[in-house]
PDB file of N, CA and C in Angstrom:
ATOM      1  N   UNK A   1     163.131 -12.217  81.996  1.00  0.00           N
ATOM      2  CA  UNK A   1     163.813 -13.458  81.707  1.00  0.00           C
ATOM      3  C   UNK A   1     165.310 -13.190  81.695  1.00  0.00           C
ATOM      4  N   UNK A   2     166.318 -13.948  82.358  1.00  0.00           N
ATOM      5  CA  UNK A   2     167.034 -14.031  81.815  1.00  0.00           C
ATOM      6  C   UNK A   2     167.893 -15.023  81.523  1.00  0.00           C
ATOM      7  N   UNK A   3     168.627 -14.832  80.460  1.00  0.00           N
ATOM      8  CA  UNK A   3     169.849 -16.077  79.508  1.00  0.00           C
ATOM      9  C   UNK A   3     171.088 -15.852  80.102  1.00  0.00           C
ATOM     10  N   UNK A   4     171.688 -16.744  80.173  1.00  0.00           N
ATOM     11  CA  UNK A   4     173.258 -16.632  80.608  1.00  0.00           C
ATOM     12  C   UNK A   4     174.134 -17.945  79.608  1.00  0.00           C
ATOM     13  N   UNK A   5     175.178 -17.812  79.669  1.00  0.00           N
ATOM     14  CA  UNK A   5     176.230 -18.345  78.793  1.00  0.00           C
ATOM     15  C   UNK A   5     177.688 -18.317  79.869  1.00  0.00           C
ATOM     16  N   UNK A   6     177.492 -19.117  80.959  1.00  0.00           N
ATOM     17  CA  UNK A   6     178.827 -18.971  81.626  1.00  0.00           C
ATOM     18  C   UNK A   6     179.800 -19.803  81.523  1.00  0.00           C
ATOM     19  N   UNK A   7     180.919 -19.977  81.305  1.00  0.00           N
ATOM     20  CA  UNK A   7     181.890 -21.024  81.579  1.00  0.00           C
ATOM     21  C   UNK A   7     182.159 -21.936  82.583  1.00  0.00           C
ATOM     22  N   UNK A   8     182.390 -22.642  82.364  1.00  0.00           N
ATOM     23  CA  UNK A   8     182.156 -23.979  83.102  1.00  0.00           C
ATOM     24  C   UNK A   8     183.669 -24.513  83.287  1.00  0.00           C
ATOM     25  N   UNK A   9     184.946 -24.251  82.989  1.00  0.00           N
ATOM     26  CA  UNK A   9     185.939 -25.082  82.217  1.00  0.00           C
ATOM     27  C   UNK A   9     186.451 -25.290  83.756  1.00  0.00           C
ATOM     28  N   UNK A  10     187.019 -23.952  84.334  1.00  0.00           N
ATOM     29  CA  UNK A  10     187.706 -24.291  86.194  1.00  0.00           C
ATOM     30  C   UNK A  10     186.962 -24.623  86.820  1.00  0.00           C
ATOM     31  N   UNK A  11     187.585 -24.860  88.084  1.00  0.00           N
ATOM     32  CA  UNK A  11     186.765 -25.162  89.446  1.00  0.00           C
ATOM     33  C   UNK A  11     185.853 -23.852  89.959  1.00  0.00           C
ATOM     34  N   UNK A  12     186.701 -22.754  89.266  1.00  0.00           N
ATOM     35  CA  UNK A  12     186.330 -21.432  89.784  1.00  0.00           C
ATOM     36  C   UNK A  12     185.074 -20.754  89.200  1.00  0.00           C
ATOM     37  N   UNK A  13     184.999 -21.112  87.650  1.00  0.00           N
ATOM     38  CA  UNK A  13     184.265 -20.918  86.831  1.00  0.00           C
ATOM     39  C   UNK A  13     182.579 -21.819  87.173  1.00  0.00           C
ATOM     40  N   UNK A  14     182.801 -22.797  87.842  1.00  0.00           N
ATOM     41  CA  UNK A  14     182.077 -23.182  88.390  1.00  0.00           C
ATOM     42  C   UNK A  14     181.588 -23.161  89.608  1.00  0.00           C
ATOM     43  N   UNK A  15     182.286 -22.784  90.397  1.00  0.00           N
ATOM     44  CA  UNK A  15     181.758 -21.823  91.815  1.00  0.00           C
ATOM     45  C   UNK A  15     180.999 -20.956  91.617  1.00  0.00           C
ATOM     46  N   UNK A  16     181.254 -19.750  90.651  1.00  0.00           N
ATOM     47  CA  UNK A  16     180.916 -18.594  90.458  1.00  0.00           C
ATOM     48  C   UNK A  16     179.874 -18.971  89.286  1.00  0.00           C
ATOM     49  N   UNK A  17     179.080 -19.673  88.352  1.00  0.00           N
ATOM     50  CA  UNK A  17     178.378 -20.523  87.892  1.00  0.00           C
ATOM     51  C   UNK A  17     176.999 -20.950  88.750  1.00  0.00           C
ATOM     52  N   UNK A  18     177.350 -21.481  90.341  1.00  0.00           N
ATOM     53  CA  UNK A  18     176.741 -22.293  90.583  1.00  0.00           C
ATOM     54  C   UNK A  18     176.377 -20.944  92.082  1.00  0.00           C
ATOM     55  N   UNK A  19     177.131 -19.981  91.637  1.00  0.00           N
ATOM     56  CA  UNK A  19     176.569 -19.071  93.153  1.00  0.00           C
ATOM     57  C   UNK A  19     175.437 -18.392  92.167  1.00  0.00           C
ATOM     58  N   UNK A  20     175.895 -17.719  90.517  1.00  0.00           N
ATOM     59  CA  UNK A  20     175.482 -16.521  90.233  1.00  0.00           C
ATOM     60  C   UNK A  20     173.171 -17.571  90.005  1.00  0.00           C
ATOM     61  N   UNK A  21     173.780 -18.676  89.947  1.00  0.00           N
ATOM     62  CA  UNK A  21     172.420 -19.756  89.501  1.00  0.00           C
ATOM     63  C   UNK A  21     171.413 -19.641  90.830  1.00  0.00           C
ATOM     64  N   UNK A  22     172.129 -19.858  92.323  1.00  0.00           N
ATOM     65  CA  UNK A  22     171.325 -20.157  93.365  1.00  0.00           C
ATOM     66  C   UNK A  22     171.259 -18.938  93.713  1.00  0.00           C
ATOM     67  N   UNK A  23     171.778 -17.749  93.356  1.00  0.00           N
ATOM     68  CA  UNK A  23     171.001 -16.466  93.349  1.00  0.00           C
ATOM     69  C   UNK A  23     170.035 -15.826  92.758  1.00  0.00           C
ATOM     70  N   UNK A  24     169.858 -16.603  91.823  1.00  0.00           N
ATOM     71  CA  UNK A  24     168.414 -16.310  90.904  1.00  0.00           C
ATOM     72  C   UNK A  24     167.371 -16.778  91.526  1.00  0.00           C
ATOM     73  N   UNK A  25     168.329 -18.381  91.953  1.00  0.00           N
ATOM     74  CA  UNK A  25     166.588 -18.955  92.745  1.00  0.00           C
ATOM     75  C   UNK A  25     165.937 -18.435  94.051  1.00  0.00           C
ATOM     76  N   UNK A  26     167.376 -18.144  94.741  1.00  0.00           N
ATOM     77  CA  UNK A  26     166.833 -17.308  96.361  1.00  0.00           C
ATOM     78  C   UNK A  26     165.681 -16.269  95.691  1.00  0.00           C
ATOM     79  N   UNK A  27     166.064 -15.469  94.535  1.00  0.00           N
ATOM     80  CA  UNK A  27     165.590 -14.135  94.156  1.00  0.00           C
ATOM     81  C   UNK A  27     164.253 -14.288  93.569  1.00  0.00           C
ATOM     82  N   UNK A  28     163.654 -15.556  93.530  1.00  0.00           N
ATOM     83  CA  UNK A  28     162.427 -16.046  92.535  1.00  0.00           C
ATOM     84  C   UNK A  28     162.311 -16.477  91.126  1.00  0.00           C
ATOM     85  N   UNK A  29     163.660 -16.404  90.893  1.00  0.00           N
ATOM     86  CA  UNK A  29     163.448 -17.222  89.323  1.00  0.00           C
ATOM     87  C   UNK A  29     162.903 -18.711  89.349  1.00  0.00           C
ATOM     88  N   UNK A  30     162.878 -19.188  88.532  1.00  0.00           N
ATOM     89  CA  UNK A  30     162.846 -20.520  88.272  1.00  0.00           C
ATOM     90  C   UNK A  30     163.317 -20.835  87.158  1.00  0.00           C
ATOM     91  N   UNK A  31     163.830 -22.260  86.937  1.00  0.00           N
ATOM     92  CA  UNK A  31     164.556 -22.237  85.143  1.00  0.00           C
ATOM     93  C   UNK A  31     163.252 -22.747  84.292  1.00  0.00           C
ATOM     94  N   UNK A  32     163.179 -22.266  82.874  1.00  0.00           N
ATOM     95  CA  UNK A  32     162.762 -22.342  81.981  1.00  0.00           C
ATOM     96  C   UNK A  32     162.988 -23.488  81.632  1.00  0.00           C
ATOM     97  N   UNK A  33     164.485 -23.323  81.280  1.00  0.00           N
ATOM     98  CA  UNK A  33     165.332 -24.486  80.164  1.00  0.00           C
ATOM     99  C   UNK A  33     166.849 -23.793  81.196  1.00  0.00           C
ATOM    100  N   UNK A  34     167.868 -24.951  80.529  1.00  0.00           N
ATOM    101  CA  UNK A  34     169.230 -24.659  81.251  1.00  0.00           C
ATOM    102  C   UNK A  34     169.599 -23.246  80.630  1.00  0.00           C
ATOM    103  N   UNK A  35     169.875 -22.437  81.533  1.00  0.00           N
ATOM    104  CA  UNK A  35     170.659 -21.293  81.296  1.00  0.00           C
ATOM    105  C   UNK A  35     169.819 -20.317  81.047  1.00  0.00           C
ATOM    106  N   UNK A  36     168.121 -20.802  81.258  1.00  0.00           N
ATOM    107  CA  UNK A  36     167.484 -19.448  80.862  1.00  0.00           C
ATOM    108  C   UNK A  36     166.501 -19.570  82.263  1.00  0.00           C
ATOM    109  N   UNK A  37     166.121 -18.613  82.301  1.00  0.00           N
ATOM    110  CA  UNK A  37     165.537 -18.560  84.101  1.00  0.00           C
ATOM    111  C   UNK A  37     164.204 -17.082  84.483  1.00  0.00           C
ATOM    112  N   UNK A  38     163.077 -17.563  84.517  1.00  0.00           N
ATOM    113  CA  UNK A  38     161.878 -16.538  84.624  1.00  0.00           C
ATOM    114  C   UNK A  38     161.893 -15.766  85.969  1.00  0.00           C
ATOM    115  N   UNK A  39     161.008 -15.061  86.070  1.00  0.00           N
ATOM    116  CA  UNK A  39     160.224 -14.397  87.241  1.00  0.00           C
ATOM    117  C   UNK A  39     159.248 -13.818  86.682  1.00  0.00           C
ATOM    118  N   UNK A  40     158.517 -13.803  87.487  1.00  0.00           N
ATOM    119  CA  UNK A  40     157.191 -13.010  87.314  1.00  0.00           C
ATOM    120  C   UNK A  40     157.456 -12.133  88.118  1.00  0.00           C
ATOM    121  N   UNK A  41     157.014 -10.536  87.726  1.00  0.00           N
ATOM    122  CA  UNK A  41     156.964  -9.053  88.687  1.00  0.00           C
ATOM    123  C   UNK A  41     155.892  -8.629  88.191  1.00  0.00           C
ATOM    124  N   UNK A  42     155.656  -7.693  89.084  1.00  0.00           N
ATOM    125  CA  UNK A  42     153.909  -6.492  89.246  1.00  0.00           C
ATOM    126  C   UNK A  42     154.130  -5.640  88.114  1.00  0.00           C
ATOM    127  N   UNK A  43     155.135  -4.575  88.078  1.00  0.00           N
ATOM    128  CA  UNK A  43     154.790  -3.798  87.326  1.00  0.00           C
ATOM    129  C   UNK A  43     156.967  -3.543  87.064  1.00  0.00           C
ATOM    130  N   UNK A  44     156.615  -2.486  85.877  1.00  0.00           N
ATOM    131  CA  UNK A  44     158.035  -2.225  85.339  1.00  0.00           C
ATOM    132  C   UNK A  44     159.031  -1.755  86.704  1.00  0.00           C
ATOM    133  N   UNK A  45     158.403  -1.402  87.659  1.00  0.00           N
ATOM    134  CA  UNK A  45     159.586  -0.562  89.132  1.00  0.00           C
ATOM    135  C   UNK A  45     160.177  -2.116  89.206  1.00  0.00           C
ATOM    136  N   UNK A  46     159.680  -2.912  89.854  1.00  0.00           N
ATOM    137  CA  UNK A  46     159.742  -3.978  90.339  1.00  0.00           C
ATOM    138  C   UNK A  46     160.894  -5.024  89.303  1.00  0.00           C
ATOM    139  N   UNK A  47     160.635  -5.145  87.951  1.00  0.00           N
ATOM    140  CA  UNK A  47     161.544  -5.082  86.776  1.00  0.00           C
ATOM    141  C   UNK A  47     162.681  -4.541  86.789  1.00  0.00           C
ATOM    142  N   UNK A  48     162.540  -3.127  87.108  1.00  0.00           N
ATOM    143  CA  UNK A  48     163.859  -2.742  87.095  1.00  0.00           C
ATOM    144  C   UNK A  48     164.932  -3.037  88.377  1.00  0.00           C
ATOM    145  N   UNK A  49     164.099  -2.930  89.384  1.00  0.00           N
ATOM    146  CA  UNK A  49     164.988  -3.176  90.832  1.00  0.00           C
ATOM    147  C   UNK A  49     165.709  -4.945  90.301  1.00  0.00           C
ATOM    148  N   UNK A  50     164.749  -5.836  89.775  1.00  0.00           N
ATOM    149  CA  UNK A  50     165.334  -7.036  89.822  1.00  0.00           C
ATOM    150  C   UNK A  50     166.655  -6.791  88.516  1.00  0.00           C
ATOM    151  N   UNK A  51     166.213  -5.753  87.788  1.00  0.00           N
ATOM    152  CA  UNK A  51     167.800  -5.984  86.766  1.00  0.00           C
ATOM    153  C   UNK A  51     168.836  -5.337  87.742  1.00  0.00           C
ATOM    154  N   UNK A  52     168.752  -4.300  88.304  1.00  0.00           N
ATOM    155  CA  UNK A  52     169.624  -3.850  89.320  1.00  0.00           C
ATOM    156  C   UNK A  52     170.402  -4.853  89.818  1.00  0.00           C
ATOM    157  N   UNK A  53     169.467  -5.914  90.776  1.00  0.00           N
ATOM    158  CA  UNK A  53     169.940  -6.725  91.505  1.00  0.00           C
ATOM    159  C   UNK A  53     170.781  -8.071  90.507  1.00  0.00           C
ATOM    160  N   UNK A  54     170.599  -8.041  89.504  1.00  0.00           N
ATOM    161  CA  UNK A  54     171.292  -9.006  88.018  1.00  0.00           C
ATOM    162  C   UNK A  54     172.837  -8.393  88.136  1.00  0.00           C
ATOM    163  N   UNK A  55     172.550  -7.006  88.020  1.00  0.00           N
ATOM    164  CA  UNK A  55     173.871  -6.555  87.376  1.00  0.00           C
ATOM    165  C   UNK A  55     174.783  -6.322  88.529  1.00  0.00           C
ATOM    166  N   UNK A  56     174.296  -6.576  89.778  1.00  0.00           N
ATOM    167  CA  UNK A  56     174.931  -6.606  90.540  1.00  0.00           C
ATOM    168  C   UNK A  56     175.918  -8.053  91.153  1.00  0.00           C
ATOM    169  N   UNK A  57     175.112  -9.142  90.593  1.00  0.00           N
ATOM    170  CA  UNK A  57     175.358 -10.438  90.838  1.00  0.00           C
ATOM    171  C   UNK A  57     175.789 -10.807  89.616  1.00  0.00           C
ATOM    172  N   UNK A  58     176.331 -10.149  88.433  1.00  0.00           N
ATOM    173  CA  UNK A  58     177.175 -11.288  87.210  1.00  0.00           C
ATOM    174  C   UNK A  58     178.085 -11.539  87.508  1.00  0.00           C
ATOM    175  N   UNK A  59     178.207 -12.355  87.079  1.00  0.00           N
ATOM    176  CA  UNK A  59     179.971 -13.375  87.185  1.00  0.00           C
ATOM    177  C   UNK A  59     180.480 -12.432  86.180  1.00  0.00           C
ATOM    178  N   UNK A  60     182.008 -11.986  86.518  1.00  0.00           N
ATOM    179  CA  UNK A  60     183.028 -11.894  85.734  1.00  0.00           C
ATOM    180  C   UNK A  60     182.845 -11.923  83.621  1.00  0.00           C
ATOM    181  N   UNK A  61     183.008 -13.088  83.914  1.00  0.00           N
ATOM    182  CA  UNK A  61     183.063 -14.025  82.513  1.00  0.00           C
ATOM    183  C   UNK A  61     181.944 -14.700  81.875  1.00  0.00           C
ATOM    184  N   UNK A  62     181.645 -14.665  80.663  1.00  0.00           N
ATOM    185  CA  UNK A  62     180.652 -14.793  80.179  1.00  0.00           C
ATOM    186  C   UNK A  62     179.585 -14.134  79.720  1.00  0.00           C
ATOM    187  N   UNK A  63     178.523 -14.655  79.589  1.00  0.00           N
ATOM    188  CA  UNK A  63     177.200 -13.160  78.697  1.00  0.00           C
ATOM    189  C   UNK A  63     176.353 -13.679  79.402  1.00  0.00           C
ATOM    190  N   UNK A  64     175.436 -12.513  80.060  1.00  0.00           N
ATOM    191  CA  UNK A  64     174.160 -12.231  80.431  1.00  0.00           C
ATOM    192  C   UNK A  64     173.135 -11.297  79.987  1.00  0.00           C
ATOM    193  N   UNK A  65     172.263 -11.972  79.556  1.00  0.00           N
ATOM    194  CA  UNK A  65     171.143 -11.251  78.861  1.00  0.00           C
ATOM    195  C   UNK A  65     169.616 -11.204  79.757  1.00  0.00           C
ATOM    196  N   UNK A  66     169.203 -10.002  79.835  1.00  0.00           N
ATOM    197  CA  UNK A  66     167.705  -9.492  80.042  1.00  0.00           C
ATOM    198  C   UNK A  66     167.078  -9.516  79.177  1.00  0.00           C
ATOM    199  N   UNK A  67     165.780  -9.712  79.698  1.00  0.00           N
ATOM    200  CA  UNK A  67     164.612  -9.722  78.424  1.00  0.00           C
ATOM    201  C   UNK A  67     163.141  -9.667  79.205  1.00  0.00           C
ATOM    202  N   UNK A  68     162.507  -8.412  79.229  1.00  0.00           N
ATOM    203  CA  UNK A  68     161.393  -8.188  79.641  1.00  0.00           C
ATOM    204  C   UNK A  68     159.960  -8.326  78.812  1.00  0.00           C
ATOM    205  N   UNK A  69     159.044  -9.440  79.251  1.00  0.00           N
ATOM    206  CA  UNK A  69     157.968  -9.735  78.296  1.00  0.00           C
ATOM    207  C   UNK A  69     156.617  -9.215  78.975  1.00  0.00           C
ATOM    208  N   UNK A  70     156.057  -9.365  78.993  1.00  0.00           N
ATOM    209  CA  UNK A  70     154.791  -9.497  79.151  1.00  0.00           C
ATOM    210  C   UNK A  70     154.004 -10.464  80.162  1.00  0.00           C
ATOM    211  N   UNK A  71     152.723 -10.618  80.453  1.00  0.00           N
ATOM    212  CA  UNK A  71     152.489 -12.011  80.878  1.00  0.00           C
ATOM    213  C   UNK A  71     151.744 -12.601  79.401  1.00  0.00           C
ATOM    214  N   UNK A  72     150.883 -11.999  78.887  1.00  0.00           N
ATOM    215  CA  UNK A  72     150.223 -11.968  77.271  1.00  0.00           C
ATOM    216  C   UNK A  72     151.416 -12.410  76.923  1.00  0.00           C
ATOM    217  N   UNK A  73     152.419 -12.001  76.700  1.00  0.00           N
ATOM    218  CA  UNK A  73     153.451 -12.508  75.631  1.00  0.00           C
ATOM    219  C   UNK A  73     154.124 -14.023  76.074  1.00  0.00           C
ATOM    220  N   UNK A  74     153.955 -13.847  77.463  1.00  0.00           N
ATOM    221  CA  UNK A  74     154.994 -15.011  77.790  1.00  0.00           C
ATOM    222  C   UNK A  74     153.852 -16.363  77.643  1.00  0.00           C
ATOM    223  N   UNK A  75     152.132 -15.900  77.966  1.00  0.00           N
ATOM    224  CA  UNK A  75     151.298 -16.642  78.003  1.00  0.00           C
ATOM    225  C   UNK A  75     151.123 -17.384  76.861  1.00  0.00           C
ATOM    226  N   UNK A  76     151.945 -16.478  75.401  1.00  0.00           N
ATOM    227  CA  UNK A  76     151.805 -17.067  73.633  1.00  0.00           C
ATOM    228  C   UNK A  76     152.896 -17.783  73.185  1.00  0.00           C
ATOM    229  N   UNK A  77     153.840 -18.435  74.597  1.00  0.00           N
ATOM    230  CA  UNK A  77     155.187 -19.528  74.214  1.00  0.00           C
ATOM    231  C   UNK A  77     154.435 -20.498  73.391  1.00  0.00           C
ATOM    232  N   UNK A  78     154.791 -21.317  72.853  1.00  0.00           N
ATOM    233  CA  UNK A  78     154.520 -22.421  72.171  1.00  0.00           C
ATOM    234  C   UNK A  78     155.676 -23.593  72.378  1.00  0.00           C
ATOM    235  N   UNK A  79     155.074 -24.453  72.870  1.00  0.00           N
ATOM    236  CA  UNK A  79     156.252 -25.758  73.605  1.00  0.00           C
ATOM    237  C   UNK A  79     156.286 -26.492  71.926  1.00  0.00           C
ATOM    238  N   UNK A  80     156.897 -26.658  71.261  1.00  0.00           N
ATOM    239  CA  UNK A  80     157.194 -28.074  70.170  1.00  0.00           C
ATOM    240  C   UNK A  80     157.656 -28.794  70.159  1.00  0.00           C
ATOM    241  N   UNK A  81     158.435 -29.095  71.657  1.00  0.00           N
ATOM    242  CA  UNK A  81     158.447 -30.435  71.677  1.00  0.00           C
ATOM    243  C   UNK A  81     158.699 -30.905  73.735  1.00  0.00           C
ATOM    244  N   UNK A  82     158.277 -31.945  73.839  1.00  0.00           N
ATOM    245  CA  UNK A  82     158.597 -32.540  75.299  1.00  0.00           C
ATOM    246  C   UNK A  82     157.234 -31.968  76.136  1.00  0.00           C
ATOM    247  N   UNK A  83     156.885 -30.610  76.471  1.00  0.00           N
ATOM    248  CA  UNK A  83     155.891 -30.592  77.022  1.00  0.00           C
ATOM    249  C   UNK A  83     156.295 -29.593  78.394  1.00  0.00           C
ATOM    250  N   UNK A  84     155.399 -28.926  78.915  1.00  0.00           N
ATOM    251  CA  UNK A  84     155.595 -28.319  79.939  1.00  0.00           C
ATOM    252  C   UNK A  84     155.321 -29.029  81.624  1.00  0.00           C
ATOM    253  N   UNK A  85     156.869 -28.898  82.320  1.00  0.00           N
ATOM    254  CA  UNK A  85     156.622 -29.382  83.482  1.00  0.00           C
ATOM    255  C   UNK A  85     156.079 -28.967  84.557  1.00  0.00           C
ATOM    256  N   UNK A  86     155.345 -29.673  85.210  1.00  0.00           N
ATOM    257  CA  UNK A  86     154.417 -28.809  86.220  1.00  0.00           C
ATOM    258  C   UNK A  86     155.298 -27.806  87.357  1.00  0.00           C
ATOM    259  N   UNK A  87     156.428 -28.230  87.248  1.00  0.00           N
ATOM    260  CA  UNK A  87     156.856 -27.065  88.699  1.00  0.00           C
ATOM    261  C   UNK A  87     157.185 -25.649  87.901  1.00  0.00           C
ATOM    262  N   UNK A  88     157.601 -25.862  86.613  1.00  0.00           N
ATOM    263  CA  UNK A  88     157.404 -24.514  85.826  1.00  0.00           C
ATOM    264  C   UNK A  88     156.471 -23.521  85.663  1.00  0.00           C
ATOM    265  N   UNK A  89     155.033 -23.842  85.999  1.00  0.00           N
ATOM    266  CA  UNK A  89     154.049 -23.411  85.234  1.00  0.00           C
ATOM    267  C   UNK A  89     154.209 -22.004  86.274  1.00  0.00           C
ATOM    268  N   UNK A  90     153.543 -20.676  85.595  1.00  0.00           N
ATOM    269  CA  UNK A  90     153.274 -19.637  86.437  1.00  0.00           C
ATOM    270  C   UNK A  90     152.049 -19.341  87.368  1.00  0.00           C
ATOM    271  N   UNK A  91     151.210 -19.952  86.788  1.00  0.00           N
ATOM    272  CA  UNK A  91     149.906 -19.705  87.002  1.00  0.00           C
ATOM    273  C   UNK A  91     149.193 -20.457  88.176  1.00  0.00           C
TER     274      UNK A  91
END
């Protein structure tokens, strides 16, 4: 998974915003929620090559966070409120 926190305020900040976003999706993410964005991988190699490819694509400015779960773990989210949308689902 990962979270991001980028700035938005320039034109520039938003270029680089809106490249570091449609590089997640070329790469197989999908968003969760705004600013947080999944993939599913096989095994930990595969994990790591995709953080590789993260830390290679951050913007400048701002915070980016990794977070490696499980499918068990990710399978025990609990939605409390609104509901899960179908283009999200993994399965």
């Amino acid at each position: 998974m990962v979270f991001f926190d980028l700035p938005v305020k320039s034109k520039a900040d938003r270029k680089e915003y809106a490249e570091f976003r449609k590089n997640l999706i070329k790469s197989g993410f999908v968003m969760i929620q705004y600013s947080v964005y999944s993939r599913t991988v096989r095994n930990n190699d595969d994990a790591a090559k995709y953080e590789r490819y993260i830390e290679s694509i951050v913007p400048k400015k701002g915070a980016v966070r990794l977070m490696t779960v499980t499918e068990k773990q990710y399978a025990g989210i609990k939605i409390l409120a609104g509901g899960e949308i179908k283009e999200r689902k993994f399965a």
